[in-house]
Structure formats: C-alpha cells, structure tokens
N, C-alpha and C. Protein backbone atom coordinates (compact mmCIF):
# COMPACT_ATOMS: atom_id res chain seq x y z
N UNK A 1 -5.13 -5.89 11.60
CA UNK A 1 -5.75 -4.59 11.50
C UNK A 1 -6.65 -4.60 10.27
N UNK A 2 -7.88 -4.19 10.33
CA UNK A 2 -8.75 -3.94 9.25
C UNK A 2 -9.11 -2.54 8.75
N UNK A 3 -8.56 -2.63 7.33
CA UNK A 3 -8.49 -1.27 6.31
C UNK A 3 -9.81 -1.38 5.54
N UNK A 4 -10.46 -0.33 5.87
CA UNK A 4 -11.40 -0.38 4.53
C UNK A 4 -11.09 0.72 3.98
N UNK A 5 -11.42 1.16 2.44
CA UNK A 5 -11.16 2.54 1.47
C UNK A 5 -11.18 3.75 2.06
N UNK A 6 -12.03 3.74 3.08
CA UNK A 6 -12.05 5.54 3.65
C UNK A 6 -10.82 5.62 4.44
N UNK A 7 -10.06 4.39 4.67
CA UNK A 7 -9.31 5.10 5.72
C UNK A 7 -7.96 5.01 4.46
N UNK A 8 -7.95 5.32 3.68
CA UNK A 8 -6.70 5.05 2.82
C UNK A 8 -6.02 6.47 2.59
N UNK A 9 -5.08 6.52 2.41
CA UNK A 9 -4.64 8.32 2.26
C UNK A 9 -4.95 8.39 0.75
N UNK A 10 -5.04 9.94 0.47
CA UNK A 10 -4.76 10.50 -1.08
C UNK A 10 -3.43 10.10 -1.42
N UNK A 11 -2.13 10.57 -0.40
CA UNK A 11 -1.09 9.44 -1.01
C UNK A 11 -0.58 8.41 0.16
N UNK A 12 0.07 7.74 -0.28
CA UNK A 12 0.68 6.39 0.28
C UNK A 12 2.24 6.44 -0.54
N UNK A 13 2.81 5.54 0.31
CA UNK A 13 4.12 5.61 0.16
C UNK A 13 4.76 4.10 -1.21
N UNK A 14 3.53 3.92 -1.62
CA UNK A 14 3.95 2.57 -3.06
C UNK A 14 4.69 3.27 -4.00
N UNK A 15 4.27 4.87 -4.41
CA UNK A 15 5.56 5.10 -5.67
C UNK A 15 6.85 4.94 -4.96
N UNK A 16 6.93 5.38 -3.89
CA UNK A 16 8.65 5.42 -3.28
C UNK A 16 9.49 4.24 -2.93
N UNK A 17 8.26 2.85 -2.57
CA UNK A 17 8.98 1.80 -2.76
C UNK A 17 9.43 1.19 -3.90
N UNK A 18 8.06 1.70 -4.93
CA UNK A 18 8.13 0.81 -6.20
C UNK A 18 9.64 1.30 -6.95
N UNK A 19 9.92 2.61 -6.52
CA UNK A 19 11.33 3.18 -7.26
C UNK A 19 12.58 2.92 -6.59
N UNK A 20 12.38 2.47 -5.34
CA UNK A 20 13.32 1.86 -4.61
C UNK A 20 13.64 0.79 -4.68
N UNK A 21 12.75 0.07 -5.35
CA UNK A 21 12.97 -1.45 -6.16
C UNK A 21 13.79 -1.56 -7.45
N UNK A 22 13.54 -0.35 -7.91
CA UNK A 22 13.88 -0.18 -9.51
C UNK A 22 12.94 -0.71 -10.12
N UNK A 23 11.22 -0.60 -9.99
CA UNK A 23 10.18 -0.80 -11.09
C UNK A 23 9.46 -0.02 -11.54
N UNK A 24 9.13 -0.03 -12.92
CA UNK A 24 8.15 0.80 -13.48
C UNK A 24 6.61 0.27 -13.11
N UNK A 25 5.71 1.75 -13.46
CA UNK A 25 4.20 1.14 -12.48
C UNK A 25 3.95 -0.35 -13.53
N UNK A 26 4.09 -0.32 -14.64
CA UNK A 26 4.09 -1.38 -15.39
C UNK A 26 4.54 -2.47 -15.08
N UNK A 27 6.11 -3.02 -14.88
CA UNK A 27 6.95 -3.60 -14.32
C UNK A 27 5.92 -4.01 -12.59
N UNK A 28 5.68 -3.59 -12.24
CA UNK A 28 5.19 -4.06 -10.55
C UNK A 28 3.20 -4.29 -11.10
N UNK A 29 2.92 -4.07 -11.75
CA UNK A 29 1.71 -4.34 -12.56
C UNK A 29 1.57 -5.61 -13.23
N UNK A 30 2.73 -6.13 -14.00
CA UNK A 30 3.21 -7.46 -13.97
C UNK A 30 3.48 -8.59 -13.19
N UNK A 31 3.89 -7.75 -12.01
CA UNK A 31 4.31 -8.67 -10.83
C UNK A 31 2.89 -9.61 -10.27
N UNK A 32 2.16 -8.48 -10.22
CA UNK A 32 1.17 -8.48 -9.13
C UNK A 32 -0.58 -8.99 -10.58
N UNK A 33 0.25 -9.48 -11.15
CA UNK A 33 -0.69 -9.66 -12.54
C UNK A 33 -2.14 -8.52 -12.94
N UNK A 34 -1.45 -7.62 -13.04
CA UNK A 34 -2.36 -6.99 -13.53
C UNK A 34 -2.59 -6.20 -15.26
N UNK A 35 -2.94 -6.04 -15.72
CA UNK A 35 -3.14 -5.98 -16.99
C UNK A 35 -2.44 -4.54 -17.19
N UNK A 36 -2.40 -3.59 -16.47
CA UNK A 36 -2.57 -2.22 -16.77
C UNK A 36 -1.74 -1.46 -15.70
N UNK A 37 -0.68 -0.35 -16.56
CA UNK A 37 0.19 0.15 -15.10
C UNK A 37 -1.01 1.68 -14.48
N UNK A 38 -2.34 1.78 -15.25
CA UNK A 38 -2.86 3.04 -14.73
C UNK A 38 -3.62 2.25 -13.44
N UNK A 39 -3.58 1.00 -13.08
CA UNK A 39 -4.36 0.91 -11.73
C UNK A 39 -2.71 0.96 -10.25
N UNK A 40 -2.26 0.70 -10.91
CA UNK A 40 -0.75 1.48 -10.10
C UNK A 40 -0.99 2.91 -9.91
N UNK A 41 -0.69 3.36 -10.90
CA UNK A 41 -0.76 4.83 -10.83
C UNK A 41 -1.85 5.55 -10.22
N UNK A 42 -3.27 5.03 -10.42
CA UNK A 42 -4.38 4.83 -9.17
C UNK A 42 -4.26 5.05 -7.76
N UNK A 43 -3.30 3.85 -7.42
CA UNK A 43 -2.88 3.71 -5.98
C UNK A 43 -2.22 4.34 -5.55
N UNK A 44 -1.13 4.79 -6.36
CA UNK A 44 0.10 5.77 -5.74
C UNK A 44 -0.42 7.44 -5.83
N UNK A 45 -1.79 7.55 -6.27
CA UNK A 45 -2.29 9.37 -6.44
C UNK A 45 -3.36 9.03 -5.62
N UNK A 46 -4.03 8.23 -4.54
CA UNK A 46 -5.15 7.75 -4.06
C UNK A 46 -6.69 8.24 -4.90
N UNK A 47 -6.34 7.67 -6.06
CA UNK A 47 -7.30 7.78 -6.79
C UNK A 47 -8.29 6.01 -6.41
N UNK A 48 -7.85 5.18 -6.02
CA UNK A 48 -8.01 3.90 -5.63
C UNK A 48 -6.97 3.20 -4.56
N UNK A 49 -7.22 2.57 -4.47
CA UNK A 49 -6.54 1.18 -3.50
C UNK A 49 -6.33 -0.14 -4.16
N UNK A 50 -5.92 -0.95 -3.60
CA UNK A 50 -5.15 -2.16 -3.50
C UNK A 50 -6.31 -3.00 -2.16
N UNK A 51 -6.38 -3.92 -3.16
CA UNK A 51 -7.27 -5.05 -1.88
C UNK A 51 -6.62 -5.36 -1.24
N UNK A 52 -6.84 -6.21 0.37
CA UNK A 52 -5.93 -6.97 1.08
C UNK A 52 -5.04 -7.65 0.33
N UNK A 53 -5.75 -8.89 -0.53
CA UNK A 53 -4.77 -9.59 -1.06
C UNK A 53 -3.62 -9.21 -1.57
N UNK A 54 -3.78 -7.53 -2.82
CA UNK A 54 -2.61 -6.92 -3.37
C UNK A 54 -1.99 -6.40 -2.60
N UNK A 55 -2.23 -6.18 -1.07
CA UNK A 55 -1.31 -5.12 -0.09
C UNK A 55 -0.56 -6.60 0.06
N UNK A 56 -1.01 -7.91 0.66
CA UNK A 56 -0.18 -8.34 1.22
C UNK A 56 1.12 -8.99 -0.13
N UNK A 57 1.05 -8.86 -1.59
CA UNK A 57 1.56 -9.28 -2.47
C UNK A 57 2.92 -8.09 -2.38
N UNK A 58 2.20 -6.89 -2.68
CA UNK A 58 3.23 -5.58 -2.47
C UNK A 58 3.61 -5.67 -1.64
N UNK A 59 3.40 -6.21 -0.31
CA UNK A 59 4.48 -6.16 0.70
C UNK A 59 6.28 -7.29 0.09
N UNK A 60 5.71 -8.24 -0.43
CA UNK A 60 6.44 -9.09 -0.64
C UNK A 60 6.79 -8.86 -1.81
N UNK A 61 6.41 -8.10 -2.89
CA UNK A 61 7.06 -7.35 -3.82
C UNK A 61 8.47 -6.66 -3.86
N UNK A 62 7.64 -5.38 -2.79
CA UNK A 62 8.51 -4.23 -2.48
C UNK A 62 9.02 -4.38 -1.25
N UNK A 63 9.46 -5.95 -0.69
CA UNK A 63 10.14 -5.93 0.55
C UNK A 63 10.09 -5.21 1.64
N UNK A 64 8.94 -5.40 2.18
CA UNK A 64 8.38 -3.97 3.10
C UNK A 64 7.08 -4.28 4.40
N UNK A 65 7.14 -3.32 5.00
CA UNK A 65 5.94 -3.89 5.71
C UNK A 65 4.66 -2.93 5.64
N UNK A 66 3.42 -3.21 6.04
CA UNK A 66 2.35 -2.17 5.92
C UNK A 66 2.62 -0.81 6.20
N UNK A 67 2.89 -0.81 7.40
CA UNK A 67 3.38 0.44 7.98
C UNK A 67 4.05 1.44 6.85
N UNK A 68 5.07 0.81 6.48
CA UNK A 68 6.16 1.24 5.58
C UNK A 68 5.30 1.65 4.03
N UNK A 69 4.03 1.00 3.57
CA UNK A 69 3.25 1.60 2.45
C UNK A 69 2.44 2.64 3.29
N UNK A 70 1.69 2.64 4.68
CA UNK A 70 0.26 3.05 5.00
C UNK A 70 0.99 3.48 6.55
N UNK A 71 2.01 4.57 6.86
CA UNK A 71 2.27 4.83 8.00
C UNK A 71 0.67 5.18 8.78
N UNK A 72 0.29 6.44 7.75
CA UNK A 72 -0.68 7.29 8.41
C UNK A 72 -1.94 6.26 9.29
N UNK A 73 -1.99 5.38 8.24
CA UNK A 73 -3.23 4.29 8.95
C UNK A 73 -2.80 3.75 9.84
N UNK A 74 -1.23 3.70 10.15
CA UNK A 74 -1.06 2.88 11.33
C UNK A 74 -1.23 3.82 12.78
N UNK A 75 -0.47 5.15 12.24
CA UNK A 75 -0.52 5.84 12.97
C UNK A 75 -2.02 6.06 14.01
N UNK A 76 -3.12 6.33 12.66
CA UNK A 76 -4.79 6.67 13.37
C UNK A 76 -5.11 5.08 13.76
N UNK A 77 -4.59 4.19 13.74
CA UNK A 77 -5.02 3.30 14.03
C UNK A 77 -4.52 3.05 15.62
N UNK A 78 -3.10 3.12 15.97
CA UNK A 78 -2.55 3.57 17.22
C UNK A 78 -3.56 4.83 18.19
N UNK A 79 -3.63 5.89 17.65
CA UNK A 79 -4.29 7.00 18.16
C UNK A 79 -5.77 6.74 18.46
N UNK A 80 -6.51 5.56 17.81
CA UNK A 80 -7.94 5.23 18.20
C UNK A 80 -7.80 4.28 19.26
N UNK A 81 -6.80 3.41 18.94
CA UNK A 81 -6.84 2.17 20.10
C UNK A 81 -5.26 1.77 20.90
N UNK A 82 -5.01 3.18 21.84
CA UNK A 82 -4.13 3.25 22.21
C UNK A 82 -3.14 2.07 23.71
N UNK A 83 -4.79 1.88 23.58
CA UNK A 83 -3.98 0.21 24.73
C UNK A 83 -3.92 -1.04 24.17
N UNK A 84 -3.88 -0.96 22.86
CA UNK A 84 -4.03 -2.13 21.81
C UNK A 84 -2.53 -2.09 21.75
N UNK A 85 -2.33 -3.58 21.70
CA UNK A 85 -0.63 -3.94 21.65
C UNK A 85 -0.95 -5.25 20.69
N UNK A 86 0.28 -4.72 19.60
CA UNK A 86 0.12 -5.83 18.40
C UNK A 86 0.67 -7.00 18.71
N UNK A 87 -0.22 -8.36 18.54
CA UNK A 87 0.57 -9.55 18.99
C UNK A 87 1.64 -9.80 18.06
C-alpha cells in the first residue's frame, strides 16, 4: 500500500503503542536514531510523519502492524479499493 503525507491522520495511534512498550518519545527516538524526542512528538499530534523506512522500523519497534499505527488509512484505503484483496 502506498502512503503519501495527505493521507496521514492529525492523530495516529504511535503514542499508544510507544506507552504500551514502556518508552519515552525520547527512549523510541533513540531506537529509531534520531537526535530529538520533538520529531516523535510531531508524529504522534500529526504535526508530521514518519517515512516508509521509520514506519517499517516502528513497526518492529513497537511490535505491531501498520494497521495497528494507521487504522484510518487502512480503513480509506479498503473503502477506495474495495475488490482489492491483500496478498
């Protein structure tokens, strides 16, 4: 499935995993090498996004699958291409 920025929500579900992990935005900012926990905090207020590469890192971070960060996109993504069956 291909995400570009417009289709991203204002929120997403990364603070609820990241606390379900037990990490601070800092702590998972580390993980994912990033210098700074305000580009976390970015992502989790949809002030920004996460590139492919960092979605597919946070998946394996926060033990999880897309869906489980980005229901809503899966959802409009179902609702546009409703005879589309995921291989």
């Amino acid at each position: 499935m291909e995400i570009t920025g417009r289709e991203f929500p204002k929120s997403n579900r990364i603070r609820k995993w990241r606390k379900f992990q037990s990490l601070s935005q800092e702590g998972l900012g580390r993980k994912l090498g990033l210098n700074s926990r305000v580009i976390i905090s970015h992502w989790e207020n949809g002030k920004s996004h996460p590139n492919p590469q960092q979605i597919s890192e946070l998946m394996e971070i926060l033990e999880c699958k897309f869906e489980d960060l980005f229901p809503d996109q899966v959802k409009k993504a179902k609702e546009k291409h409703p005879h589309h069956e995921e291989e």
